[in-house]
Protein backbone atom coordinates (compact mmCIF):
# COMPACT_ATOMS: atom_id res chain seq x y z
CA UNK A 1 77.40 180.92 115.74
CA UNK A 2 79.83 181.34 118.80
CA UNK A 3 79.10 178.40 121.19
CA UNK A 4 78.55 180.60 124.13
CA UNK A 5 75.46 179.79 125.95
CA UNK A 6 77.67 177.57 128.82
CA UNK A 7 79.81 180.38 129.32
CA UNK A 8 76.69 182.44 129.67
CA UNK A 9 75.52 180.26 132.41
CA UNK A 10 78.03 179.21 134.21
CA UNK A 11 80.74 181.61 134.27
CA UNK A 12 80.91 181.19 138.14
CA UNK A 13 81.33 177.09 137.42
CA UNK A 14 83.86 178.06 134.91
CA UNK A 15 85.67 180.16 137.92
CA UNK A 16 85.47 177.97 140.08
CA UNK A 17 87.37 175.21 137.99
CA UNK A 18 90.58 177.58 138.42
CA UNK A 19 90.33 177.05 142.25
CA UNK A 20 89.82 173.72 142.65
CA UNK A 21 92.12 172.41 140.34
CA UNK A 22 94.81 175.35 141.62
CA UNK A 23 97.81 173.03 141.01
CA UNK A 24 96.64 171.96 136.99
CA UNK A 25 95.78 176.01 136.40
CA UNK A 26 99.21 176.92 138.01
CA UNK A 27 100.80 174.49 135.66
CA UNK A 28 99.37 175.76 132.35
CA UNK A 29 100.00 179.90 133.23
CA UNK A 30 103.95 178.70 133.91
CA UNK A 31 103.69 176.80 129.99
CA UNK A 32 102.37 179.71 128.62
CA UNK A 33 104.60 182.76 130.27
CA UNK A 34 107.65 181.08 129.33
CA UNK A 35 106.08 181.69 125.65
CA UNK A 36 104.68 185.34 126.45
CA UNK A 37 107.38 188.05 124.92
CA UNK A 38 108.40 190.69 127.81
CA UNK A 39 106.82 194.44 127.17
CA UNK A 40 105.30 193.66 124.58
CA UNK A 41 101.45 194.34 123.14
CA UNK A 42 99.30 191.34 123.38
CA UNK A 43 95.82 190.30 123.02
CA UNK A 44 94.05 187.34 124.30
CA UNK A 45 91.01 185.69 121.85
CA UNK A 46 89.06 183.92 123.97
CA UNK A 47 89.89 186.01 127.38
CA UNK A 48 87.02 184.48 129.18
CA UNK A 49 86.85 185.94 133.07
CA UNK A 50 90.58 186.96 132.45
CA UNK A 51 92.43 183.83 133.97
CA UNK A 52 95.65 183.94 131.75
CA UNK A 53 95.38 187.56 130.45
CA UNK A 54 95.43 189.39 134.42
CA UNK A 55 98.71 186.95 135.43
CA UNK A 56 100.21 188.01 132.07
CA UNK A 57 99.88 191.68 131.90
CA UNK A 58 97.77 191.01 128.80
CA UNK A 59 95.34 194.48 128.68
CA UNK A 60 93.16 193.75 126.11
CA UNK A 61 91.01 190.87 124.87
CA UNK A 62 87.99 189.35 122.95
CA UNK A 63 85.72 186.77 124.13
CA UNK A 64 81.96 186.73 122.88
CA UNK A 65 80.29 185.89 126.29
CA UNK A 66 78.99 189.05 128.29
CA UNK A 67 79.25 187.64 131.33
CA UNK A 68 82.65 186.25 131.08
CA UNK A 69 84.05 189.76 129.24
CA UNK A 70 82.23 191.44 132.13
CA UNK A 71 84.24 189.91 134.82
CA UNK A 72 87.23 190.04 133.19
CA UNK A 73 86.58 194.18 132.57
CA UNK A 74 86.08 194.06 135.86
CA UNK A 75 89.31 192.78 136.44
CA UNK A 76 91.07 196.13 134.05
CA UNK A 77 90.98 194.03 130.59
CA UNK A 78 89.71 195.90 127.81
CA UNK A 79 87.16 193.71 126.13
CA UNK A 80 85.33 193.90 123.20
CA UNK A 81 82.63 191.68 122.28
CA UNK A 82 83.65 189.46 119.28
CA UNK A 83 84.55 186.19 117.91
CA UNK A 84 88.19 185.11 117.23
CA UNK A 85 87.02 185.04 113.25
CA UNK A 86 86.15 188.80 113.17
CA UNK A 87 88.53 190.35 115.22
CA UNK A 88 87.76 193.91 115.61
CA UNK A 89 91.32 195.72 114.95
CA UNK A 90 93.26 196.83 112.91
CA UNK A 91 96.01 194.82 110.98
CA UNK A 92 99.36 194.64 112.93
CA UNK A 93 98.90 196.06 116.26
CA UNK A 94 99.70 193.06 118.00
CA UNK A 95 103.29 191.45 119.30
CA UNK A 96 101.34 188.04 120.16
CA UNK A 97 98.05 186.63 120.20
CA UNK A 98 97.11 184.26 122.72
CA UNK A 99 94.19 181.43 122.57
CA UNK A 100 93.69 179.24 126.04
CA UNK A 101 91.56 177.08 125.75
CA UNK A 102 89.43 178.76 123.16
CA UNK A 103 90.25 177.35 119.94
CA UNK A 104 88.07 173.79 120.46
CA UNK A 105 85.10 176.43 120.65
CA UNK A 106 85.73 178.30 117.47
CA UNK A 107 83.12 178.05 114.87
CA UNK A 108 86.01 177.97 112.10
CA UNK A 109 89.88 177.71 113.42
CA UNK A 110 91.27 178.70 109.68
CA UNK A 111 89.54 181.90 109.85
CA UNK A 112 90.71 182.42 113.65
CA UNK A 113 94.45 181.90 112.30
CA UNK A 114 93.88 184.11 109.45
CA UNK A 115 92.51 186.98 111.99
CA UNK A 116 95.50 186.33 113.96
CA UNK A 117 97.99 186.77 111.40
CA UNK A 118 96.44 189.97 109.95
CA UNK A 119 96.39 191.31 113.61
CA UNK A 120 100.11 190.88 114.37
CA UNK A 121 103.11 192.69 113.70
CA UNK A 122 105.68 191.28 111.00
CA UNK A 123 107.17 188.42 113.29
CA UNK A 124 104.90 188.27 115.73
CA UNK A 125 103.87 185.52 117.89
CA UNK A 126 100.76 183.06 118.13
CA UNK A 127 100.49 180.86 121.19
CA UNK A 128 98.06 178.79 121.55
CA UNK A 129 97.13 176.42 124.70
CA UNK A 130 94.77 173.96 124.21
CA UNK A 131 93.42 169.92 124.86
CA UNK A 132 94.83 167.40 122.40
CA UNK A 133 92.76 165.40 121.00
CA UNK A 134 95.77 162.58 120.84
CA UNK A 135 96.42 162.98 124.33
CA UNK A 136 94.95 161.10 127.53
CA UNK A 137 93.40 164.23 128.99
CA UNK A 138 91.81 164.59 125.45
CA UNK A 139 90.54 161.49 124.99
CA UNK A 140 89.35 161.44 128.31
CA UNK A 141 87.59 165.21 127.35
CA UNK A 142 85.87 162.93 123.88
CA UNK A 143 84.84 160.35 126.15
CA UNK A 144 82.94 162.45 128.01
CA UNK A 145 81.87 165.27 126.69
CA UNK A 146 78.12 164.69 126.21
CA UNK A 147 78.21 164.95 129.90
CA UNK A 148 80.07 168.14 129.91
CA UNK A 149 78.25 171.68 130.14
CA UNK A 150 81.42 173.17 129.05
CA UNK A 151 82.85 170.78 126.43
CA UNK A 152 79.86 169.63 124.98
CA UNK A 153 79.73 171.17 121.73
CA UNK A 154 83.72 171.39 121.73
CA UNK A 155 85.74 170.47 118.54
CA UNK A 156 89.16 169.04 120.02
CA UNK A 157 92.35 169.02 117.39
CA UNK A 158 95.25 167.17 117.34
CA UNK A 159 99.11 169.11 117.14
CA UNK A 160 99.29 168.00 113.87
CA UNK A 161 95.73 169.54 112.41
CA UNK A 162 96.48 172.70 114.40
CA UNK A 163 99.77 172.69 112.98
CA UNK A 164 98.83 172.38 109.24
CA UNK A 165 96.09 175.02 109.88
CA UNK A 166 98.44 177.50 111.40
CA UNK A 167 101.20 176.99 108.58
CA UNK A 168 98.44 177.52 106.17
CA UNK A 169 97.61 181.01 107.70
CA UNK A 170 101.51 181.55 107.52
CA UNK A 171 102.70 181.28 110.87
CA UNK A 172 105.94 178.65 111.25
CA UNK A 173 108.88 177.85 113.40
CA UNK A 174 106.43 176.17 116.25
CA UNK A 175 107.93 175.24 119.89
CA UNK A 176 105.95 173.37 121.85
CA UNK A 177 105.06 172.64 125.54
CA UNK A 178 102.95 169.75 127.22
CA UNK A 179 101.75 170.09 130.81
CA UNK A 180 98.62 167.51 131.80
């Protein structure tokens, strides 16, 4: 079952994050345009309000909150309601898939993977931002995220789980970029 219910109810919390932590959200849309392919068809699993989709030029997405996919339509995305382990297209349409933030809230990250892969084009591109668990902002995140209405019922994964999960949905040849 998609872990929605703090999106639900506190999308305008969740906004608000973007603006008062301007310089951390600036830093993480640079790390993930320098990955983003030029002209090319993308979709964003997980779009949320549309944070790193409307920056991108991404046009479509997927998120399974109705509040946050109705700000982000709101915004011009074209989002369907859906979870990243049923995506709701048809096999390769897609030059990239990207996941901010999204995958520590996926009921099964294998089955995301696999969605992505069947979505893409032959050689297209996955990129993925998310919290290490290995790093200090992650453990940080673990330490607290009982207290957390957002990260509460999170599942944070290390580069190398991600890694082994993504190579076993077929994807390879990974670059990577750290910013907090």
């Amino acid at each position: 079952m998609a872990k929605i219910a703090p999106f639900e109810n506190y999308s305008d919390d969740y906004d608000r994050w973007f603006t008062e932590n301007s310089s951390v959200y600036a830093m993480e849309l640079e790390a993930v345009k320098g990955f983003i392919p030029a002209d090319k068809l993308g979709l964003d699993v997980g779009v949320g309000t549309g944070k790193f989709a409307i920056p991108t030029g991404i046009k479509t997405g997927i998120d399974p909150s109705f509040e946050m996919a109705v700000k982000a339509m709101r915004s011009g995305i074209d989002v369907s309601l859906a979870v990243a382990e049923a995506l709701p297209f048809k096999d390769g349409i897609f030059d990239f898939v990207l996941m901010v933030t999204s995958v520590c809230f996926f009921d099964d990250v294998s089955s995301a993977f696999n969605e992505a892969w069947r979505v893409l084009k032959h050689g297209g591109t996955i990129i993925i931002g998310f919290v290490d668990s290995e790093s200090e902002l992650g453990k940080r995140y673990i330490e607290k995220k009982d207290r957390s209405r957002f990260y509460r019922e999170a599942t944070f994964y290390s580069v190398p789980e991600l890694t082994g999960r993504l190579e076993n949905s077929g994807f390879s040849d990974f670059e990577f970029n750290q910013t907090v």
